[in-house]
C-alpha atoms as a PDB file:
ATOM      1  CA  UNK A   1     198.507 402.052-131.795  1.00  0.00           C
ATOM      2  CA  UNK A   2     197.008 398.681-133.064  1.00  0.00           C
ATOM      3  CA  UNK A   3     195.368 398.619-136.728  1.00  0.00           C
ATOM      4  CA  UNK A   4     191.707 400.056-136.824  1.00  0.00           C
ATOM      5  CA  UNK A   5     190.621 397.406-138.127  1.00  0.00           C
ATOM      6  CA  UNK A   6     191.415 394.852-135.219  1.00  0.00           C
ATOM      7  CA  UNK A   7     192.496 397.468-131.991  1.00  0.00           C
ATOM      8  CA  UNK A   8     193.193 393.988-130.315  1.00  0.00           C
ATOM      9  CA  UNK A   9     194.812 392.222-133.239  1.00  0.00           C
ATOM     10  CA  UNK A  10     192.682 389.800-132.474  1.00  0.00           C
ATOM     11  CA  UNK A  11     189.588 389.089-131.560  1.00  0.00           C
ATOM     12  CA  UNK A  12     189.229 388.614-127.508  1.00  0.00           C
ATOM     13  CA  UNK A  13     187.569 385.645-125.749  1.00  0.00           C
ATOM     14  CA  UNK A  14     184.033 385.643-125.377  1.00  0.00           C
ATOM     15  CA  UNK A  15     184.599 382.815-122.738  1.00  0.00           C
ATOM     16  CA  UNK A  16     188.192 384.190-121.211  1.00  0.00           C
ATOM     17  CA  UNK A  17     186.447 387.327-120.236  1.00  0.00           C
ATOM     18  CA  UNK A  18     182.992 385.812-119.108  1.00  0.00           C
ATOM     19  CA  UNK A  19     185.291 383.643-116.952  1.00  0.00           C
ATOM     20  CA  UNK A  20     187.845 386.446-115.255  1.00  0.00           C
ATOM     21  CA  UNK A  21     184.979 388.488-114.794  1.00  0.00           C
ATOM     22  CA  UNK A  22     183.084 385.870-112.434  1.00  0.00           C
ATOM     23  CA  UNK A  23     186.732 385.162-110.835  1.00  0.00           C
ATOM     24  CA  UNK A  24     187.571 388.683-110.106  1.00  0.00           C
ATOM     25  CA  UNK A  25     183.731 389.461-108.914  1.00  0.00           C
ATOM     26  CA  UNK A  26     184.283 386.264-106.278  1.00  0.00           C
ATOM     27  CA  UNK A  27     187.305 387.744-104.629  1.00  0.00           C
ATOM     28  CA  UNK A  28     185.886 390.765-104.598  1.00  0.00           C
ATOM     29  CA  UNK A  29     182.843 389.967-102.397  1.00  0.00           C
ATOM     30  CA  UNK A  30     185.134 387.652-100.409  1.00  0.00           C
ATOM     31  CA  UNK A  31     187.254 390.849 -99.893  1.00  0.00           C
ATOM     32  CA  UNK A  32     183.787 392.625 -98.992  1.00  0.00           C
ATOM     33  CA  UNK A  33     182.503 390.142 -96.690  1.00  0.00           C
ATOM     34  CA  UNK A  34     185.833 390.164 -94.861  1.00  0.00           C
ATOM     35  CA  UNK A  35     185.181 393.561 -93.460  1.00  0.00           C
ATOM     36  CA  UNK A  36     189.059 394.903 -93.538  1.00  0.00           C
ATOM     37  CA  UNK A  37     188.943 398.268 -94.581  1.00  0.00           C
ATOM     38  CA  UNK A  38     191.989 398.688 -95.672  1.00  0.00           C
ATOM     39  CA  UNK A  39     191.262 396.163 -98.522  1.00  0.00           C
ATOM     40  CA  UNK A  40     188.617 398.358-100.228  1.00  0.00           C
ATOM     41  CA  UNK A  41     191.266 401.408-101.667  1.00  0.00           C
ATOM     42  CA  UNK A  42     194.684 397.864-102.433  1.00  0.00           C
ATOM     43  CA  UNK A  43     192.450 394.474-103.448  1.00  0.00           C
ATOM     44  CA  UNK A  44     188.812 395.696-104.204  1.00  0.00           C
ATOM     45  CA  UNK A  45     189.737 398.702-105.757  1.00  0.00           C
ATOM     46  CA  UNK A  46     192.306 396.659-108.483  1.00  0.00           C
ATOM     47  CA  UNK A  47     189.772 393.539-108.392  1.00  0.00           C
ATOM     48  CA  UNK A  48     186.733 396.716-109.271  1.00  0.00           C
ATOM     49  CA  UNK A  49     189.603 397.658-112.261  1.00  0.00           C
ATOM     50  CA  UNK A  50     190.233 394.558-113.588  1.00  0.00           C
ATOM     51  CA  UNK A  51     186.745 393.387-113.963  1.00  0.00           C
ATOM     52  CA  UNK A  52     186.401 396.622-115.682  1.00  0.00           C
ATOM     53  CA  UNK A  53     188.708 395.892-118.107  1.00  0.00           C
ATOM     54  CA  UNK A  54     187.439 392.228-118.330  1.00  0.00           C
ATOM     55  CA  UNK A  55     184.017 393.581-119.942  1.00  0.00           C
ATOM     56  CA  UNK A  56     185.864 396.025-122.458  1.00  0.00           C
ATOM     57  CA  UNK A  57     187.243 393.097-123.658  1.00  0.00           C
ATOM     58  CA  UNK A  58     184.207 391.448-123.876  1.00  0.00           C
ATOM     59  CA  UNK A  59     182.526 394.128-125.785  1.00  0.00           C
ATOM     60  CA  UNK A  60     185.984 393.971-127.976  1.00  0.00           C
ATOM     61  CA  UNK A  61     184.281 390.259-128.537  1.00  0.00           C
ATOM     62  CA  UNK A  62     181.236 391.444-130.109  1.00  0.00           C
ATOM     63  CA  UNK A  63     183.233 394.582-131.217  1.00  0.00           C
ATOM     64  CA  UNK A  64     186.456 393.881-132.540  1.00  0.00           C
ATOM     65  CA  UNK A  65     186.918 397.293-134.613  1.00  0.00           C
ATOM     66  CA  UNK A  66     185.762 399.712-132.205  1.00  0.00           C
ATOM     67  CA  UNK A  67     188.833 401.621-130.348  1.00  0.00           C
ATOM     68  CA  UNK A  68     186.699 402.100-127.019  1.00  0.00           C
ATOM     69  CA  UNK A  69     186.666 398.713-125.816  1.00  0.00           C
ATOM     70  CA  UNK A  70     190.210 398.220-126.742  1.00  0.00           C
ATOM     71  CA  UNK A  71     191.214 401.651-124.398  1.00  0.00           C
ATOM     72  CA  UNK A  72     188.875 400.482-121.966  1.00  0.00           C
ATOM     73  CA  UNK A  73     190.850 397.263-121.220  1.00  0.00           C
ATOM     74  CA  UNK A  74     194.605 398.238-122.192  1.00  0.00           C
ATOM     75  CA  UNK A  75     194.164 401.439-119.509  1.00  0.00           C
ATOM     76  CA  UNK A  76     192.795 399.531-116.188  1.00  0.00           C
ATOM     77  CA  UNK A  77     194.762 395.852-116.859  1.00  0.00           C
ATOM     78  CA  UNK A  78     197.422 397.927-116.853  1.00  0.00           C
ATOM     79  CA  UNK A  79     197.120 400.368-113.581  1.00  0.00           C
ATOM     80  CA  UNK A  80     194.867 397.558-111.844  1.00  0.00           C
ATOM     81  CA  UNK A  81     197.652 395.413-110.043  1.00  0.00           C
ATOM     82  CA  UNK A  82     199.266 398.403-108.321  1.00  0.00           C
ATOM     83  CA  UNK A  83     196.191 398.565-106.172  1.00  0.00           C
ATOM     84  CA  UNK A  84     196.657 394.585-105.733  1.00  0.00           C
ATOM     85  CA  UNK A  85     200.448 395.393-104.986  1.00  0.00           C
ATOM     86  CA  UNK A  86     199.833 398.092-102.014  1.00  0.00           C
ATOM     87  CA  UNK A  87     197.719 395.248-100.046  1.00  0.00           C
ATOM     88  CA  UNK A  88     200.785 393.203-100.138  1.00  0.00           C
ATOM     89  CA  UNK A  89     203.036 396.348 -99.041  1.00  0.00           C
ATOM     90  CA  UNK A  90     200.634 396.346 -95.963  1.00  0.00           C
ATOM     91  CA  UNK A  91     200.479 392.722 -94.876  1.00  0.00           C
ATOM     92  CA  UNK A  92     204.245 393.136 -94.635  1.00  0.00           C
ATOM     93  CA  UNK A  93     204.034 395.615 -92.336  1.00  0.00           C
ATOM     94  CA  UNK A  94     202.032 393.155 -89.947  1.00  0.00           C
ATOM     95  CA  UNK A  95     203.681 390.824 -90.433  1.00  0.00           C
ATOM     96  CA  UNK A  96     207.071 392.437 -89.063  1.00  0.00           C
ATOM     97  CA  UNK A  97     206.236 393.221 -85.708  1.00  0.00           C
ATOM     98  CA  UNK A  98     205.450 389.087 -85.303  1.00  0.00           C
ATOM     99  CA  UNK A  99     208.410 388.113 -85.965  1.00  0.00           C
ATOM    100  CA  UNK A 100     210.470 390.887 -84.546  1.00  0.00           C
ATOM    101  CA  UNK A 101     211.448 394.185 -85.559  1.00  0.00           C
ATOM    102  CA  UNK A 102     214.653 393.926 -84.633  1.00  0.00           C
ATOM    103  CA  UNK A 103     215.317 391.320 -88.026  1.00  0.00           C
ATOM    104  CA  UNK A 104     213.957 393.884 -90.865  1.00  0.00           C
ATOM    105  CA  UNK A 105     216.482 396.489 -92.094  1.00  0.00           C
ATOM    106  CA  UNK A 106     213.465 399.305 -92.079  1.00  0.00           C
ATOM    107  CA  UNK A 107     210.800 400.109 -89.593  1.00  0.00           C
ATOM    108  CA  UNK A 108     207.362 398.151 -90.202  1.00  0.00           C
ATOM    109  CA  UNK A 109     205.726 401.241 -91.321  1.00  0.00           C
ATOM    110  CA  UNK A 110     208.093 402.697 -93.223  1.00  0.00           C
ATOM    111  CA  UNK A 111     207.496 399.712 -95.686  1.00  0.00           C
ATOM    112  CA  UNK A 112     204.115 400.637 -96.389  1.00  0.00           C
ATOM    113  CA  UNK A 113     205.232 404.122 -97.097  1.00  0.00           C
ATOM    114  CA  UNK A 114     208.037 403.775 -99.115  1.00  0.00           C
ATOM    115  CA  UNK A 115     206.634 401.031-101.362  1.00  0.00           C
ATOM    116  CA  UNK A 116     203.029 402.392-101.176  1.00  0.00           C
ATOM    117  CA  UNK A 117     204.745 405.789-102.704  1.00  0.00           C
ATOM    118  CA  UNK A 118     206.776 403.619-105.193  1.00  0.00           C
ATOM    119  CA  UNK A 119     203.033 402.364-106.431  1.00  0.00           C
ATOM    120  CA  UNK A 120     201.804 405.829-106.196  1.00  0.00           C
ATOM    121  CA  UNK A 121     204.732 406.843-108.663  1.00  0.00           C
ATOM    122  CA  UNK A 122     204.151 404.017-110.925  1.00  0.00           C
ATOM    123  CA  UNK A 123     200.301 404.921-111.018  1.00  0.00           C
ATOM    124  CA  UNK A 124     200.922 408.422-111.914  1.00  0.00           C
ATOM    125  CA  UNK A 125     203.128 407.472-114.698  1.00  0.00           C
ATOM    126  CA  UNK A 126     200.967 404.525-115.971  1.00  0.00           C
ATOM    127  CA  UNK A 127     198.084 406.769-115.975  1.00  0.00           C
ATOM    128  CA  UNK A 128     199.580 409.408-118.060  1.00  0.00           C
ATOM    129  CA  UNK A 129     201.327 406.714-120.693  1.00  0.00           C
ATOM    130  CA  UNK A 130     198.042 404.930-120.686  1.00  0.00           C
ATOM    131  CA  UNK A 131     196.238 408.459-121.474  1.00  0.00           C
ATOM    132  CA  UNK A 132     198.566 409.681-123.849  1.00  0.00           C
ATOM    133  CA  UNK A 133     198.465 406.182-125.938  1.00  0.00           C
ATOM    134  CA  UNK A 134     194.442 406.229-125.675  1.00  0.00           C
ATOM    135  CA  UNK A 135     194.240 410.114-126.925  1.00  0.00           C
ATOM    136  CA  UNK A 136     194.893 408.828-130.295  1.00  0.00           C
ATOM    137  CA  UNK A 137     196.656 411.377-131.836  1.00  0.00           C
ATOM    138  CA  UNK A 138     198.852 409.454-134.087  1.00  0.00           C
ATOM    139  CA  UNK A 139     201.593 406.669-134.346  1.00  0.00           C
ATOM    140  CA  UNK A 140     204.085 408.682-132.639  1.00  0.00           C
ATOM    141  CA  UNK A 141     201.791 410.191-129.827  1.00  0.00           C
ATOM    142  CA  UNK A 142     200.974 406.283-129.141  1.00  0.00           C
ATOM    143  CA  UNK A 143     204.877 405.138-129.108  1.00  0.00           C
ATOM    144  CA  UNK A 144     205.354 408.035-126.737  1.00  0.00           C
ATOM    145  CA  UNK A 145     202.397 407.482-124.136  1.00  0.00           C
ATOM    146  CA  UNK A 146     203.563 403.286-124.481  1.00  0.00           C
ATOM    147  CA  UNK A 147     206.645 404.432-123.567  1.00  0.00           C
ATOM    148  CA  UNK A 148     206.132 406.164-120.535  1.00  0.00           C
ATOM    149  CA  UNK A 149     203.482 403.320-119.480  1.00  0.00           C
ATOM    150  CA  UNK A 150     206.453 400.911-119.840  1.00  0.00           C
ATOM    151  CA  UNK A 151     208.635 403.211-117.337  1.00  0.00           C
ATOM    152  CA  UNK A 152     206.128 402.861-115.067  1.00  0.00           C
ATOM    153  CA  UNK A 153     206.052 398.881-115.366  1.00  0.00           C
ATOM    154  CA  UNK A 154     209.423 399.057-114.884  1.00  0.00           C
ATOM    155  CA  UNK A 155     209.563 401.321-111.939  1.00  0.00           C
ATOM    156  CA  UNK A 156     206.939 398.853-110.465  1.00  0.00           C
ATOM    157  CA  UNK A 157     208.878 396.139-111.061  1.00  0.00           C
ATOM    158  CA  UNK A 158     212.344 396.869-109.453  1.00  0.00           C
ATOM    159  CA  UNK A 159     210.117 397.862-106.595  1.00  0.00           C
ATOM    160  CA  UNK A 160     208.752 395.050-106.419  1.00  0.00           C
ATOM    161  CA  UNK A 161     212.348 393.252-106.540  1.00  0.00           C
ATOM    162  CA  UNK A 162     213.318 395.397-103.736  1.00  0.00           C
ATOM    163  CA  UNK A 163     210.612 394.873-101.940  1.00  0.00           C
ATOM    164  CA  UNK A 164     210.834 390.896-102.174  1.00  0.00           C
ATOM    165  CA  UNK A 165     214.663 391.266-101.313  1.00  0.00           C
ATOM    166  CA  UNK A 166     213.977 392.988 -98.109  1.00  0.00           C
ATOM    167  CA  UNK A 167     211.471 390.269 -97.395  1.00  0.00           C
ATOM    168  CA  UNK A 168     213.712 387.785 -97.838  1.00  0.00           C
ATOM    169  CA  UNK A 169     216.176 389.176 -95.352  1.00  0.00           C
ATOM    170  CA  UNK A 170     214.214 389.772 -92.956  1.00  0.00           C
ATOM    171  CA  UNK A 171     213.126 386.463 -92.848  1.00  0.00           C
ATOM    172  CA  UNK A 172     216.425 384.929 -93.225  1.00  0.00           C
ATOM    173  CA  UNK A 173     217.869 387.408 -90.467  1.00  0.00           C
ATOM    174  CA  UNK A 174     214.783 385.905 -88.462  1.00  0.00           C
ATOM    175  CA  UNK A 175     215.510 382.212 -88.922  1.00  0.00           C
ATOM    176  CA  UNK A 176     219.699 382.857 -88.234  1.00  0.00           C
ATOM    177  CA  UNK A 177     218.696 385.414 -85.699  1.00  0.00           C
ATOM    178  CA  UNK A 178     220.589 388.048 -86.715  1.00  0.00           C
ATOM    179  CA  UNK A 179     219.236 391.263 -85.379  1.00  0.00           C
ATOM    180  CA  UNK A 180     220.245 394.272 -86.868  1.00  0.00           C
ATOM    181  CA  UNK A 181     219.779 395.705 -83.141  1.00  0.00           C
ATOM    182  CA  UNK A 182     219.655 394.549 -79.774  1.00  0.00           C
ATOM    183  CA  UNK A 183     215.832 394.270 -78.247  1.00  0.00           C
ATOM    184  CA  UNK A 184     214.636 397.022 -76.218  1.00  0.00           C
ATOM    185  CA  UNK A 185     211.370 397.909 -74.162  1.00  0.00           C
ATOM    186  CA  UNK A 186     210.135 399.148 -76.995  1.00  0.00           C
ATOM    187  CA  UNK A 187     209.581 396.021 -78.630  1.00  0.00           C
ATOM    188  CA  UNK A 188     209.697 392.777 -77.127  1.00  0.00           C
ATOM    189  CA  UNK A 189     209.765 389.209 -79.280  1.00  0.00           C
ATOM    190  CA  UNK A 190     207.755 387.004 -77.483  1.00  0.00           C
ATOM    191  CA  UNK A 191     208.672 383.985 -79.203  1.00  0.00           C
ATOM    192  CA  UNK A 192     211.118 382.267 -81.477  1.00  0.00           C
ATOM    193  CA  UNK A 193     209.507 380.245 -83.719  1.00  0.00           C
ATOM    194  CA  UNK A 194     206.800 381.095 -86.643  1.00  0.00           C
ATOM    195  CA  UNK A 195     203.034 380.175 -85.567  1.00  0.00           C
ATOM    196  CA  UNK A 196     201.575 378.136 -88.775  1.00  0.00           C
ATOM    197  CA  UNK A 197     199.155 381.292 -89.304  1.00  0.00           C
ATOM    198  CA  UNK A 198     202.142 383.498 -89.613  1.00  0.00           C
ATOM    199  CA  UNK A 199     204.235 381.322 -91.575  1.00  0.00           C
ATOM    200  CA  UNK A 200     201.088 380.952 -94.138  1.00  0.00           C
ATOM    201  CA  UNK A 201     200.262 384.255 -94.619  1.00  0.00           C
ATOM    202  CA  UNK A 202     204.349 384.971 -95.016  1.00  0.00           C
ATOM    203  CA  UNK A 203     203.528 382.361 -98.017  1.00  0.00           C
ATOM    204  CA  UNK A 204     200.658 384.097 -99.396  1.00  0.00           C
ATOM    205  CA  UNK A 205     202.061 387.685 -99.518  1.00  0.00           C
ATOM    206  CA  UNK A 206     205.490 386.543-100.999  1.00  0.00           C
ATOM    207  CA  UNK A 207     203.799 384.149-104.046  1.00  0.00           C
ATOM    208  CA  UNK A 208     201.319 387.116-104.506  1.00  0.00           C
ATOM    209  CA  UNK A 209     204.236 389.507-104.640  1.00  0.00           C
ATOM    210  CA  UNK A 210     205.845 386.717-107.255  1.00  0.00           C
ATOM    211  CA  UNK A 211     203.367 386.935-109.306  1.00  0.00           C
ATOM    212  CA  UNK A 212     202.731 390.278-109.928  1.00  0.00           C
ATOM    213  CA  UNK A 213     206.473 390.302-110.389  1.00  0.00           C
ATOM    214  CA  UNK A 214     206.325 387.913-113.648  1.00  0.00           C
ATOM    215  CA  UNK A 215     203.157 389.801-115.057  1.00  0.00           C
ATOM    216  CA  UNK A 216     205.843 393.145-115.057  1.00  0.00           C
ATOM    217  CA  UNK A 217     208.441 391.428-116.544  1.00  0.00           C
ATOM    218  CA  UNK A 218     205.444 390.028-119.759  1.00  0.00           C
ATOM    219  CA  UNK A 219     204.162 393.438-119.799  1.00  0.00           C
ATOM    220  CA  UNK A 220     207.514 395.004-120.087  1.00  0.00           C
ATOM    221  CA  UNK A 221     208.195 392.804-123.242  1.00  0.00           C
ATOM    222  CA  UNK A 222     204.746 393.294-124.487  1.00  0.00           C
ATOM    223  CA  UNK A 223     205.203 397.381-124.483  1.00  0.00           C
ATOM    224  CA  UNK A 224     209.083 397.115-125.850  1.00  0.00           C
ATOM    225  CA  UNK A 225     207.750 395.539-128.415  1.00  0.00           C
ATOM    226  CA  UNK A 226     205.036 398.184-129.536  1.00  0.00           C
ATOM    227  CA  UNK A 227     201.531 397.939-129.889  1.00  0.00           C
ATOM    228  CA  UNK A 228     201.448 395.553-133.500  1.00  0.00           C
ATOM    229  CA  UNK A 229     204.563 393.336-132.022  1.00  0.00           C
ATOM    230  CA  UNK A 230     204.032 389.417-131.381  1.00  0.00           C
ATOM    231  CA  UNK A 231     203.790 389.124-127.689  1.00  0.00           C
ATOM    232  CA  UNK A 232     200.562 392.076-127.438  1.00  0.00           C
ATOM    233  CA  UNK A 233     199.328 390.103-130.428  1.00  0.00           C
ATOM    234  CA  UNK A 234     199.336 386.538-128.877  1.00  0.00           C
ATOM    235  CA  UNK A 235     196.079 386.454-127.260  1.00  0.00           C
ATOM    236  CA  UNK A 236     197.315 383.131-125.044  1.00  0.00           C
ATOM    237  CA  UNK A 237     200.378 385.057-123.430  1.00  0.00           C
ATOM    238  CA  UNK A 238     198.244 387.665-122.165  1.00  0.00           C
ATOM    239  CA  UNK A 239     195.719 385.297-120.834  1.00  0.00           C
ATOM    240  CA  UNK A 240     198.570 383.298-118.863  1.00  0.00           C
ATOM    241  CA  UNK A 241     201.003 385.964-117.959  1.00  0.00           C
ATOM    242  CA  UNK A 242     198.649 388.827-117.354  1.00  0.00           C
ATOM    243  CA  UNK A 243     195.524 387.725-116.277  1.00  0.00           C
ATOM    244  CA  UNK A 244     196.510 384.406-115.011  1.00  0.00           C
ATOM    245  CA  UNK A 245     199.160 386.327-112.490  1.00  0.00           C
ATOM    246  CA  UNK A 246     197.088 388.632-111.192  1.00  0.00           C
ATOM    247  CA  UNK A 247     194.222 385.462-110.818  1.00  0.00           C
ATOM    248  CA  UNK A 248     196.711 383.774-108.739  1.00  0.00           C
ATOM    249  CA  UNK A 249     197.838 386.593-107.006  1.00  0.00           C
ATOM    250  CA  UNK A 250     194.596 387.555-105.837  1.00  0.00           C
ATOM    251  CA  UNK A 251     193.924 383.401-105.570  1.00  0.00           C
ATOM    252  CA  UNK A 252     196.462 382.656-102.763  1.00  0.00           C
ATOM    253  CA  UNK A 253     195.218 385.905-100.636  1.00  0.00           C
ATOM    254  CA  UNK A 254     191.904 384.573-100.892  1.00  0.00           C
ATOM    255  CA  UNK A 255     193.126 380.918 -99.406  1.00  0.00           C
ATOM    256  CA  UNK A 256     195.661 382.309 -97.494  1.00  0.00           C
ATOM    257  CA  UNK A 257     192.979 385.724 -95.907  1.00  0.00           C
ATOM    258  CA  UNK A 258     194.725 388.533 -93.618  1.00  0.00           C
ATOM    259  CA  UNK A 259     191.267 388.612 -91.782  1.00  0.00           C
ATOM    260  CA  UNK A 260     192.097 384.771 -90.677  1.00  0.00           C
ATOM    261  CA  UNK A 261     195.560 384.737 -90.406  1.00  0.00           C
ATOM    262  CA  UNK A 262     196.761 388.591 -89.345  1.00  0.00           C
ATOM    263  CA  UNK A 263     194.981 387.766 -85.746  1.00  0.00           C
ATOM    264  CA  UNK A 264     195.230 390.490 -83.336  1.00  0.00           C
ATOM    265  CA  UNK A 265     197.170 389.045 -81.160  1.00  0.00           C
ATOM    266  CA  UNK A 266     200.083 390.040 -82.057  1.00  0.00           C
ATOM    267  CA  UNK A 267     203.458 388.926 -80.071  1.00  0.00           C
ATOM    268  CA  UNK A 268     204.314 392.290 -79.539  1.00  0.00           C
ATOM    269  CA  UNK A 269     203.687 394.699 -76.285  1.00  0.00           C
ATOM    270  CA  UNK A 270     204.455 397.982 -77.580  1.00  0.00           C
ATOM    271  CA  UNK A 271     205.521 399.266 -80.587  1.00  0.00           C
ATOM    272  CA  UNK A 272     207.163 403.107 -81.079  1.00  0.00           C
ATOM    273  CA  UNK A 273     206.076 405.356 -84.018  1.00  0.00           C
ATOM    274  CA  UNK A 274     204.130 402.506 -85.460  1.00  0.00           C
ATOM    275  CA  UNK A 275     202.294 405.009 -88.010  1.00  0.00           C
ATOM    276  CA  UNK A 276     198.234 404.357 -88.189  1.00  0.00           C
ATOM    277  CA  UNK A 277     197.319 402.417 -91.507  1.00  0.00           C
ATOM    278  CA  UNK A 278     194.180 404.469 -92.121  1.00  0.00           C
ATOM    279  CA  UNK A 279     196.615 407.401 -92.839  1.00  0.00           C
ATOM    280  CA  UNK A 280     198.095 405.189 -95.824  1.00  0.00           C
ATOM    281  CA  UNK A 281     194.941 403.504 -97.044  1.00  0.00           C
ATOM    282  CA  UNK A 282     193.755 407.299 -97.550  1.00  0.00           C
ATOM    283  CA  UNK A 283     196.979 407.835 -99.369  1.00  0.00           C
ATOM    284  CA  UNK A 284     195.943 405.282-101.923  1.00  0.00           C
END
């Protein structure tokens, strides 16, 4: 773990944290205010995580030596954007049935439980790196739980590269129109073309997906290099690659809303086996 005498190895922004903290608490209430339910366990519940881990760092301000604040804020800026990640997962999933479910290589629903299990997973094993590293047992006991935090990173991650691939050709299969299948009165297309609150919120989901991808790929250099190495160090990369991602991510859902765009009317008549998304939000 980090020296005792600076847990941060530096000392954190009074006015970075005062500043994330009112960002964070504004999507949140916009998030609120919205009324979509399934928003409270993916966006409000990682926005709720994040401003928690905003604060330890602000104590870490006025506290620099103290090893609380630091565990406060390495444990929930880490686990916080999976929660973020899952809303994305579900957007996806209404999205498909727009466009046609005939373009996307999986089911609409089975995207929200495959890669809502995949965040699960990561969760778990971010949780149990993160608790490990925090139990402060010694150098090697803090390796070892940074270790199996950065697994879980990079679990998230290729999900998330997955994810975005499948995204990508279903989209592409959409414009070529390239059905894997044949329609059927199951589901029925009702148009061709992508209405402008469609083709916005495709936008939104994908640059949100984006970046949350580049804050894995800092935090999986951050943990390789261990918990005294240059990049956990440098105060301005985490503020830019870490907080600033997940700002932005959260950002362009706020401009670009599921309550305003994800209308319900949907261009689609009926739709077999489409699985009931209160069953995954209480997954979450």
């Amino acid at each position: 773990m980090p020296s005792a005498i600076y847990w941060f190895n530096y000392v954190p922004s009074f006015a970075a944290g005062t500043s994330f903290i009112i960002l964070f608490s504004v999507h949140i209430g916009q998030a609120l205010h919205r009324r979509m339910w399934w928003l409270l366990p993916t966006v409000v519940t990682g926005g709720v995580g994040e401003i928690i881990g905003w604060v330890g760092r602000l104590w870490g301000n006025k506290e620099p030596t103290s090893m609380n604040p630091y565990l406060m804020q390495i444990t929930t800026t880490i686990i916080s954007p999976t929660f973020i990640l899952a809303a994305n997962f579900v957007i996806l999933m209404r999205i498909i049935p727009k466009l046609g479910q005939q373009y996307s290589r999986l089911k609409p629903h089975m995207y929200t439980i495959v890669f809502c299990s995949c965040d699960v997973i990561a969760l778990i094993v971010q949780s149990v790196g993160g608790a490990i590293a925090s139990a402060n047992k010694g150098a090697t006991d803090a390796d070892r739980g940074g270790h199996i935090a950065l697994g879980g990173i990079v679990f998230q991650f290729a999900a998330i590269v997955v994810y975005m691939a499948l995204t990508i050709e279903f989209l592409v299969r959409f414009y070529l129109d390239k059905p894997f299948h044949r329609l059927n009165d199951t589901f029925i297309k009702t148009s061709s073309t992508v209405d402008s609150k469609t083709s916005q919120m495709i936008f939104g989901v994908f640059f949100s997906s984006f970046c949350i991808s580049i804050r894995g790929v800092y935090r999986t250099i951050e943990l390789t290099g261990g918990w005294s190495g240059s990049v956990i160090s440098n105060q301005s990369l985490f503020l830019g690659f870490d907080a600033g991602m997940i700002i932005l991510a959260m950002l362009v859902l706020s401009i670009f809303h599921p309550s305003r765009l994800l209308t319900e009317d949907v261009d689609v008549v009926r739709l077999d086996r489409f699985v009931d998304i209160e069953m995954i939000g209480k997954a979450l």
